[in-house]
Protein backbone atom coordinates (compact mmCIF):
# COMPACT_ATOMS: atom_id res chain seq x y z
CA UNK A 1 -57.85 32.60 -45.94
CA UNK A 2 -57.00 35.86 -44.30
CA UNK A 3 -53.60 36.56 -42.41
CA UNK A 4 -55.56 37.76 -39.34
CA UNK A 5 -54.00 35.76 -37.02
CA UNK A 6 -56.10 33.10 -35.46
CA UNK A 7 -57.52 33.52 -31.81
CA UNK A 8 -56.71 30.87 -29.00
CA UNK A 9 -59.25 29.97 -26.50
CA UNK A 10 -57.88 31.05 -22.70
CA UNK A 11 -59.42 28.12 -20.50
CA UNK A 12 -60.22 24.46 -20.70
CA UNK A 13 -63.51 22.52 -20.91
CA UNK A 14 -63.98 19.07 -20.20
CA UNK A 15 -65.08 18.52 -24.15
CA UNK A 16 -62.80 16.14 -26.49
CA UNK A 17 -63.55 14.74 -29.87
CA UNK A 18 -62.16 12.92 -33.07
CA UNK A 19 -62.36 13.35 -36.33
CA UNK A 20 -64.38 10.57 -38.61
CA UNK A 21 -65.27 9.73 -41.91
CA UNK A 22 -66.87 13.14 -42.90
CA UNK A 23 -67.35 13.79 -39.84
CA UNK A 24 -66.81 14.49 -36.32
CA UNK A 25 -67.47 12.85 -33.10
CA UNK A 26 -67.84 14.97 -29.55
CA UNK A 27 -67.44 13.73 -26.37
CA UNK A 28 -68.47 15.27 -23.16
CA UNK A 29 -69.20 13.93 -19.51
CA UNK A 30 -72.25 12.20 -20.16
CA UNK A 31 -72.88 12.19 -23.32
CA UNK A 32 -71.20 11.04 -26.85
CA UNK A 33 -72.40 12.58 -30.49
CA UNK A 34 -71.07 11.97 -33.92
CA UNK A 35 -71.89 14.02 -37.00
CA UNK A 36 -71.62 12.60 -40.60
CA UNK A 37 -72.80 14.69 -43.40
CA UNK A 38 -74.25 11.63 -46.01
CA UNK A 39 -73.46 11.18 -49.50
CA UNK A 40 -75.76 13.08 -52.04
CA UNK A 41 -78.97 11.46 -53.69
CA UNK A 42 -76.62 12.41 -56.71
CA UNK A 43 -73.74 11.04 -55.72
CA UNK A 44 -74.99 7.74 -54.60
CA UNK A 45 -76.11 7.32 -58.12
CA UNK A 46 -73.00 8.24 -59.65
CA UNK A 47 -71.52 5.61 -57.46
CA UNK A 48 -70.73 7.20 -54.21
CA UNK A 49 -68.63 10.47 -52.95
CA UNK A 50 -65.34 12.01 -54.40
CA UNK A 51 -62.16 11.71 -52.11
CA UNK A 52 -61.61 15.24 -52.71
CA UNK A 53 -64.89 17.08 -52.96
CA UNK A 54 -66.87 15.02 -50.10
CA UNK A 55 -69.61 14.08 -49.29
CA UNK A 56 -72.57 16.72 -49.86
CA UNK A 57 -76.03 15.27 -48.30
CA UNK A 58 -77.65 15.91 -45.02
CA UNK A 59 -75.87 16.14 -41.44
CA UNK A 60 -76.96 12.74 -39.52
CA UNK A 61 -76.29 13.07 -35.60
CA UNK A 62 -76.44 9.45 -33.27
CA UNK A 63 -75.96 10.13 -29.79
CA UNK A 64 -75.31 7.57 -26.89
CA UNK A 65 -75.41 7.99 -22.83
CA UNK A 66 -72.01 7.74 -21.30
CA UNK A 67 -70.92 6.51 -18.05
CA UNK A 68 -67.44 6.79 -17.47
CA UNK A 69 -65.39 3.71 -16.12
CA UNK A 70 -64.14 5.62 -13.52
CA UNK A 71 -67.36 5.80 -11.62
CA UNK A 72 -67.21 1.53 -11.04
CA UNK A 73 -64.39 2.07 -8.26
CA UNK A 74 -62.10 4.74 -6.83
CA UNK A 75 -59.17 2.53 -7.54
CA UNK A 76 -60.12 3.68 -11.23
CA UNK A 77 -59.84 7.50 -10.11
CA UNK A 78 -56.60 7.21 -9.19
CA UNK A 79 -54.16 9.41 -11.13
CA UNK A 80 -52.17 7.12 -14.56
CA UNK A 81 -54.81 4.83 -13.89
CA UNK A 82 -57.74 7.00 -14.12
CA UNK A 83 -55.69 8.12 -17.58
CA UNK A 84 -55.46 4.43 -18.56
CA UNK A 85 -59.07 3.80 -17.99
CA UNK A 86 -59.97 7.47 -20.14
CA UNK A 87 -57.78 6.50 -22.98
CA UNK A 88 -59.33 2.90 -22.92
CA UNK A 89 -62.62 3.90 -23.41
CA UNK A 90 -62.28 6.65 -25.64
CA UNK A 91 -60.36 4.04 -28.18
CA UNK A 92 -63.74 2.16 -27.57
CA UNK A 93 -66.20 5.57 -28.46
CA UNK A 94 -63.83 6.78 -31.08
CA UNK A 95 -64.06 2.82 -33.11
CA UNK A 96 -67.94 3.36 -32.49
CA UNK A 97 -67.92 6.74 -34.12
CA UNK A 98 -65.56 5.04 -37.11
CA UNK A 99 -68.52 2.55 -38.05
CA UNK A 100 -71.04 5.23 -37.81
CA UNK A 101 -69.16 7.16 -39.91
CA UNK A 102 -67.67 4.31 -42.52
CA UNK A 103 -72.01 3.10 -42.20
CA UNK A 104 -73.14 6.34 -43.59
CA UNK A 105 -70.89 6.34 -46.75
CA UNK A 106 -72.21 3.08 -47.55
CA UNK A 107 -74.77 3.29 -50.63
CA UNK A 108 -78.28 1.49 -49.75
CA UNK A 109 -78.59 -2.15 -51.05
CA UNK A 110 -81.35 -2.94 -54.07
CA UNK A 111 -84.18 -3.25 -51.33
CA UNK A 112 -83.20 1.02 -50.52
CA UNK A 113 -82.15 -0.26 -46.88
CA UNK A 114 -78.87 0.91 -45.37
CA UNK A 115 -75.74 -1.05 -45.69
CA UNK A 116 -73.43 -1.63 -42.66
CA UNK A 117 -70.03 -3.05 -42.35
CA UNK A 118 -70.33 -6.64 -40.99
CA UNK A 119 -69.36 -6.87 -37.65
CA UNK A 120 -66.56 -9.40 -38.06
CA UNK A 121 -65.08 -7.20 -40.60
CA UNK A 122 -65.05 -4.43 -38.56
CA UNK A 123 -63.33 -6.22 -35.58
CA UNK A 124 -60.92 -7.11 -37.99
CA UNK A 125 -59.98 -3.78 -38.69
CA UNK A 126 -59.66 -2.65 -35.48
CA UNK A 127 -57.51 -5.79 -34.13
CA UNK A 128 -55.49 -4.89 -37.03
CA UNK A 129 -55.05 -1.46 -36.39
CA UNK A 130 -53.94 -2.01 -33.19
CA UNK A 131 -51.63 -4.70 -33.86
CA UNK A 132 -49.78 -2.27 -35.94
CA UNK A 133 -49.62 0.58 -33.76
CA UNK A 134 -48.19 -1.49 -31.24
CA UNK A 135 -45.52 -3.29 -33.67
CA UNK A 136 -44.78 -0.43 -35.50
CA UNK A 137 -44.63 2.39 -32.45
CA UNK A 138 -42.94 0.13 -29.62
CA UNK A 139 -41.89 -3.27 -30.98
CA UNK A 140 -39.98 -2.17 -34.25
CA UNK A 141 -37.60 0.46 -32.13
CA UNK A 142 -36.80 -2.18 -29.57
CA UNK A 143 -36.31 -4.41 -32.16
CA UNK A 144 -34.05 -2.48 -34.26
CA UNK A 145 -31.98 -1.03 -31.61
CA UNK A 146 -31.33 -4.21 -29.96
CA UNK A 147 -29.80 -5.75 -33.21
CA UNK A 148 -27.04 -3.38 -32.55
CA UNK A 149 -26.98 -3.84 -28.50
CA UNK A 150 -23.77 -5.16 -28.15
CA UNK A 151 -22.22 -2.05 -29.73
CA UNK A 152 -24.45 0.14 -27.51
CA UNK A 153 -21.91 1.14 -24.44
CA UNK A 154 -24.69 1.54 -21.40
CA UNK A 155 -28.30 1.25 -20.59
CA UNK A 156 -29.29 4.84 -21.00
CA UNK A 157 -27.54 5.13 -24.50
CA UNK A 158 -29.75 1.91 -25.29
CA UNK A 159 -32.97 2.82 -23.97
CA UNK A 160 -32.37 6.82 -25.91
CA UNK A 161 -31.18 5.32 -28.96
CA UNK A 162 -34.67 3.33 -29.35
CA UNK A 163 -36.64 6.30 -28.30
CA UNK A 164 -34.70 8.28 -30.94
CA UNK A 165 -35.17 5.49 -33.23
CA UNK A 166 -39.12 5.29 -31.72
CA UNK A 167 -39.85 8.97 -32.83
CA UNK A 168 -38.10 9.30 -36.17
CA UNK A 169 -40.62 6.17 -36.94
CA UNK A 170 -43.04 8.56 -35.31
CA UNK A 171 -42.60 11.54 -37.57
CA UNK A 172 -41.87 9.95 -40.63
CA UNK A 173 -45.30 8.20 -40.15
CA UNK A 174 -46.99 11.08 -39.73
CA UNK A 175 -45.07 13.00 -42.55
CA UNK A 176 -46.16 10.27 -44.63
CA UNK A 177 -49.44 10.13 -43.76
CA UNK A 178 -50.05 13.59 -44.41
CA UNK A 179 -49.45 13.15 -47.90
CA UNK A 180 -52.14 10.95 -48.62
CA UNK A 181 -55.28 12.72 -51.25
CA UNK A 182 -57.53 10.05 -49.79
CA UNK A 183 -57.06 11.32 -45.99
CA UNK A 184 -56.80 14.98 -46.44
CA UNK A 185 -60.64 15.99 -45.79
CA UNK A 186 -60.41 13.71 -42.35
CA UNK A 187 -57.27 16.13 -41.22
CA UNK A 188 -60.18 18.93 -42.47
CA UNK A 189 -62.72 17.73 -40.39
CA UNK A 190 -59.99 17.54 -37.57
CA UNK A 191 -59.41 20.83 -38.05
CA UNK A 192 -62.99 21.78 -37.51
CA UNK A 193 -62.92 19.76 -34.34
CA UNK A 194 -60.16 21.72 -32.61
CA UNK A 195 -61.95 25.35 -33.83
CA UNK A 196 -65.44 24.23 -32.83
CA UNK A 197 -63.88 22.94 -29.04
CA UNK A 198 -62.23 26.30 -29.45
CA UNK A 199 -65.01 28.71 -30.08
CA UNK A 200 -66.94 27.00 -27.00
CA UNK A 201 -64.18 27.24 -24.88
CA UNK A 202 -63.95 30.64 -25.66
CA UNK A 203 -67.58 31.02 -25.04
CA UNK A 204 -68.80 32.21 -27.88
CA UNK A 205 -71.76 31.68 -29.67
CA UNK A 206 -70.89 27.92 -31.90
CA UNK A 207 -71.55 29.23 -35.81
CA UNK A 208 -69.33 28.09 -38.35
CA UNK A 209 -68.06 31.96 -39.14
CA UNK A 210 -67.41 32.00 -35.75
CA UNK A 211 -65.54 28.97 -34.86
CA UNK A 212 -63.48 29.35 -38.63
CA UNK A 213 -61.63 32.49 -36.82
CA UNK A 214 -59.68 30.09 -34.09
CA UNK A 215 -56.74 28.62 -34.37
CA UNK A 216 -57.33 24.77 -35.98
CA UNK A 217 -54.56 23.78 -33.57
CA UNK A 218 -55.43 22.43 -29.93
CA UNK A 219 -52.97 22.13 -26.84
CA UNK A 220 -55.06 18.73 -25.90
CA UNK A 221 -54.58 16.89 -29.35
CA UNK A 222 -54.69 13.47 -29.69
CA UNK A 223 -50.86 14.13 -31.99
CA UNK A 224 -49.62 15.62 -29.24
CA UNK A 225 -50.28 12.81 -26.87
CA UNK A 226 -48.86 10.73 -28.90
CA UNK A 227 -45.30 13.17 -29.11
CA UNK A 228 -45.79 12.66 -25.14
CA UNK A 229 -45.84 9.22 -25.51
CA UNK A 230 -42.55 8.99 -27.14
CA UNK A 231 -41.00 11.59 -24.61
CA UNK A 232 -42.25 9.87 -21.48
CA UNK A 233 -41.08 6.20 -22.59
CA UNK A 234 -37.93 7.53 -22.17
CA UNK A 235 -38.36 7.92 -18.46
CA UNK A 236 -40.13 4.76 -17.64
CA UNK A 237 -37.99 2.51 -19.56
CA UNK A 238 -34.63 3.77 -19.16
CA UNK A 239 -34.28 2.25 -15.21
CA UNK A 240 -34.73 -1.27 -16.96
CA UNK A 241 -31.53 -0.87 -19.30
CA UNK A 242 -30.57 -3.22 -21.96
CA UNK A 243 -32.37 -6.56 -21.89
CA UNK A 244 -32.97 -9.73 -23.80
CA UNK A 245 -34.80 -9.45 -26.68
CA UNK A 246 -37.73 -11.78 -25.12
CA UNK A 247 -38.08 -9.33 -21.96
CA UNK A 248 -37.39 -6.42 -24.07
CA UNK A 249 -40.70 -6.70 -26.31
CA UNK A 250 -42.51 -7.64 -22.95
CA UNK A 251 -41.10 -4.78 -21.19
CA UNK A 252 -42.57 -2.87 -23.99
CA UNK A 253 -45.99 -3.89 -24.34
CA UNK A 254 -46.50 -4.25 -20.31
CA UNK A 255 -45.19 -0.81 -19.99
CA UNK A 256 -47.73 0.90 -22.53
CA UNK A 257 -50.16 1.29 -20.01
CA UNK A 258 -47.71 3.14 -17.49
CA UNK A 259 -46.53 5.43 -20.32
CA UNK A 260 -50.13 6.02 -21.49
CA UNK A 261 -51.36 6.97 -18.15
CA UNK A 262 -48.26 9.45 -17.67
CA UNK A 263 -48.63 10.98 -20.61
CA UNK A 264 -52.22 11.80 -19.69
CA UNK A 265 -51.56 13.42 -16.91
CA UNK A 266 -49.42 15.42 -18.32
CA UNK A 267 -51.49 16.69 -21.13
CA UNK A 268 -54.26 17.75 -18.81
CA UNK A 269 -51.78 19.97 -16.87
CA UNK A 270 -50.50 22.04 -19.99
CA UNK A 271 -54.50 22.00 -20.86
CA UNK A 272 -55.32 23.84 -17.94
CA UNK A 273 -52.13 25.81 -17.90
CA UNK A 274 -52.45 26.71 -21.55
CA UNK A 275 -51.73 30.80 -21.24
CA UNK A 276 -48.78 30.06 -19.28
CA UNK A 277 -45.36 30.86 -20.94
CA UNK A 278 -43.83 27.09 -19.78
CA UNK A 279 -46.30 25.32 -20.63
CA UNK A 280 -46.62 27.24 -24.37
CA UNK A 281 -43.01 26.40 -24.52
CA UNK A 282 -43.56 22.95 -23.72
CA UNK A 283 -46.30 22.59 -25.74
CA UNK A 284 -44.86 24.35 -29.07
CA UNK A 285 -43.24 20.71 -30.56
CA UNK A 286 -46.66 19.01 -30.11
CA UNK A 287 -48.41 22.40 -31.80
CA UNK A 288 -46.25 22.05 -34.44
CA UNK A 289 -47.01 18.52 -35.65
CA UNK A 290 -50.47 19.46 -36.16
CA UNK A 291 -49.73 21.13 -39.02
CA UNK A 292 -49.36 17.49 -40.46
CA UNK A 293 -52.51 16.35 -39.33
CA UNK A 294 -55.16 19.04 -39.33
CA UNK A 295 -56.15 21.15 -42.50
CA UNK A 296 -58.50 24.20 -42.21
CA UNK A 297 -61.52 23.24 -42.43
CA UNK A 298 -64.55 24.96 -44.81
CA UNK A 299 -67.68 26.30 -43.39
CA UNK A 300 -69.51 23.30 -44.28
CA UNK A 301 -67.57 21.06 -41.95
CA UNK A 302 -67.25 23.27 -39.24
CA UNK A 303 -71.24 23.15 -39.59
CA UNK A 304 -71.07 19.32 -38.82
CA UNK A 305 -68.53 19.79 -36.10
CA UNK A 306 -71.48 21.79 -34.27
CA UNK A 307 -73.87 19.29 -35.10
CA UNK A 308 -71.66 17.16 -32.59
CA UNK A 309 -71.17 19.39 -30.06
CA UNK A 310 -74.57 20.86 -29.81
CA UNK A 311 -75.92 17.29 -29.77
CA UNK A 312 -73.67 16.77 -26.60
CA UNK A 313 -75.09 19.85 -25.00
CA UNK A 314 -78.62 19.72 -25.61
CA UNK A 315 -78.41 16.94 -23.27
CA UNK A 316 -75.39 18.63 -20.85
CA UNK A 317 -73.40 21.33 -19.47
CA UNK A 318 -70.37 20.37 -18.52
CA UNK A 319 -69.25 23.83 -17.22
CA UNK A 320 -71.22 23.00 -14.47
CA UNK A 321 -69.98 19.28 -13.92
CA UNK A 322 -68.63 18.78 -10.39
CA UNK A 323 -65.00 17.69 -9.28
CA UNK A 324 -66.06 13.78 -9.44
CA UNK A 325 -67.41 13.98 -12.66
CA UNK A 326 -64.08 14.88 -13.87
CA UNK A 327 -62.28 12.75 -12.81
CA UNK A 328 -60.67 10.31 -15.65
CA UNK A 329 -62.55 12.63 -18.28
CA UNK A 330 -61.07 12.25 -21.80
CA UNK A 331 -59.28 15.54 -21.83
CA UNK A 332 -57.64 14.72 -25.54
CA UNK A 333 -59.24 17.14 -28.29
């Protein structure tokens, strides 16, 4: 790479995605695409890809109509709950776009047909996942900070000691993580997510030379939601002080909603007021952990990146979407 530095898009666009399994997913108002470049005829028969050189076959693209949840009732367009709802369903697309993805590394059975992961596995996986964000994330900091409780002088020392507590669990996740061979070409392909959302939103013309010149960090990333997660639990949980262990996990998982939706909110604001010098500053810690979770990408993934997005708008424009259709868009890149 050159040390030109990268260029930053000026302006939102109601366009988020996710990285996959050699792939990427794109998300717009009405539509949802993911692009998975497939395993080689080659590599199949050497037993399927290399963590570390990828996959090397064709670019498949599956597309699905969208209908946001927020259209089913204006009590679901209400701001934190419109975020709620956004967050909800993109956890649903983005699990979709994981089986796609996981489906098209499979290898094809004796018969030649395509494999896919059984259904009950995949559930599964996804319960599981969950579970453990949950435990991990919210749980384990209550948990650990409330051993020591009676030592703990007030409520607000409590409730900051557990976010501290919350967030060092946070980073050292991510720091972790990042040092796995086996998930580096993901944080690649995430990477080409946040240049290809950049080059549109920039307006240019989507090529992968063109898109490989922007910055492979994002303002609306999904790590720094999560950052804003950890900051604003700190504000909703800190009127309810130091409680019993029982009410204490409730509080917690009750309250994940209510922090969710918050921190929505708030990354949509420093999306739109992205050129502004308080919301750069504000946004500079969340910046910054990208560098543990994206990798630039190659020209090759940035072409399947595209893939997505141009699937999305051959069918849409979302420039041109009105006020209601925005409402409760995922806004998380």
């Amino acid at each position: 790479m050159d040390r030109v530095k990268p260029r930053e898009a000026k302006r939102d666009a109601p366009i988020g995605g996710q990285a996959v399994l050699e792939g990427v997913m794109m998300r717009g108002i009405s539509t949802w695409s993911v692009a998975v470049r497939k395993p080689s005829a080659e590599q199949l028969a050497h037993g399927g890809i290399d963590s570390k050189e990828g996959a090397k076959g064709e670019i498949e693209v599956i597309s699905e109509p969208l209908v946001s949840w927020t259209k089913r009732h204006r009590l679901l367009e209400l701001p934190i709950v419109r975020g709620v709802v956004a967050l909800t369903e993109s956890l649903k697309i983005g699990f979709r776009a994981l089986g796609i993805s996981a489906n098209a590394q499979m290898p094809p059975d004796e018969q030649g047909a395509q494999q896919d992961i059984g259904g009950g596995a995949w559930a599964g996986t996804i319960a599981f996942a969950l579970l453990f964000a949950v435990g991990l994330f919210f749980l384990v900091p209550a948990g650990l900070t409330n051993l020591f409780a009676d030592d703990i002088p007030n409520s607000l020392v409590f409730v900051i000691i557990e976010k501290l507590v919350r967030i060092t669990i946070f980073l050292g996740y991510l720091a972790l993580i990042s040092r796995m061979p086996d998930l580096q070409r993901v944080f690649e392909y995430h990477g080409a997510e946040h240049k290809t959302i950049s080059c549109y939103e920039a307006a240019e013309e989507l090529t992968p030379e063109n898109a490989q010149r922007y910055s492979r960090f994002h303002p609306r990333c999904g790590t720094s939601f999560l950052l804003l997660v950890m900051i604003v639990a700190i504000v909703v949980f800190a009127p309810l002080g130091k409680l019993d262990w029982h009410w204490l996990f409730i509080s917690r998982i009750v309250g994940i909603p209510i922090v969710a939706g918050l921190a929505f909110e708030l990354i949509k604001w420093f999306g739109k007021n992205r050129t502004k010098r308080w919301a750069r500053v504000l946004m500079w810690p969340g910046i910054q952990l990208q560098r543990l979770t994206t990798r630039e990408p190659d020209l090759a993934e940035l072409a399947v990146a595209i893939a997505a997005l141009e699937a999305v708008l051959a069918v849409e424009n979302p420039r041109t979407a009105s006020e209601e259709d925005l409402v409760g868009i995922e806004v998380v890149a």
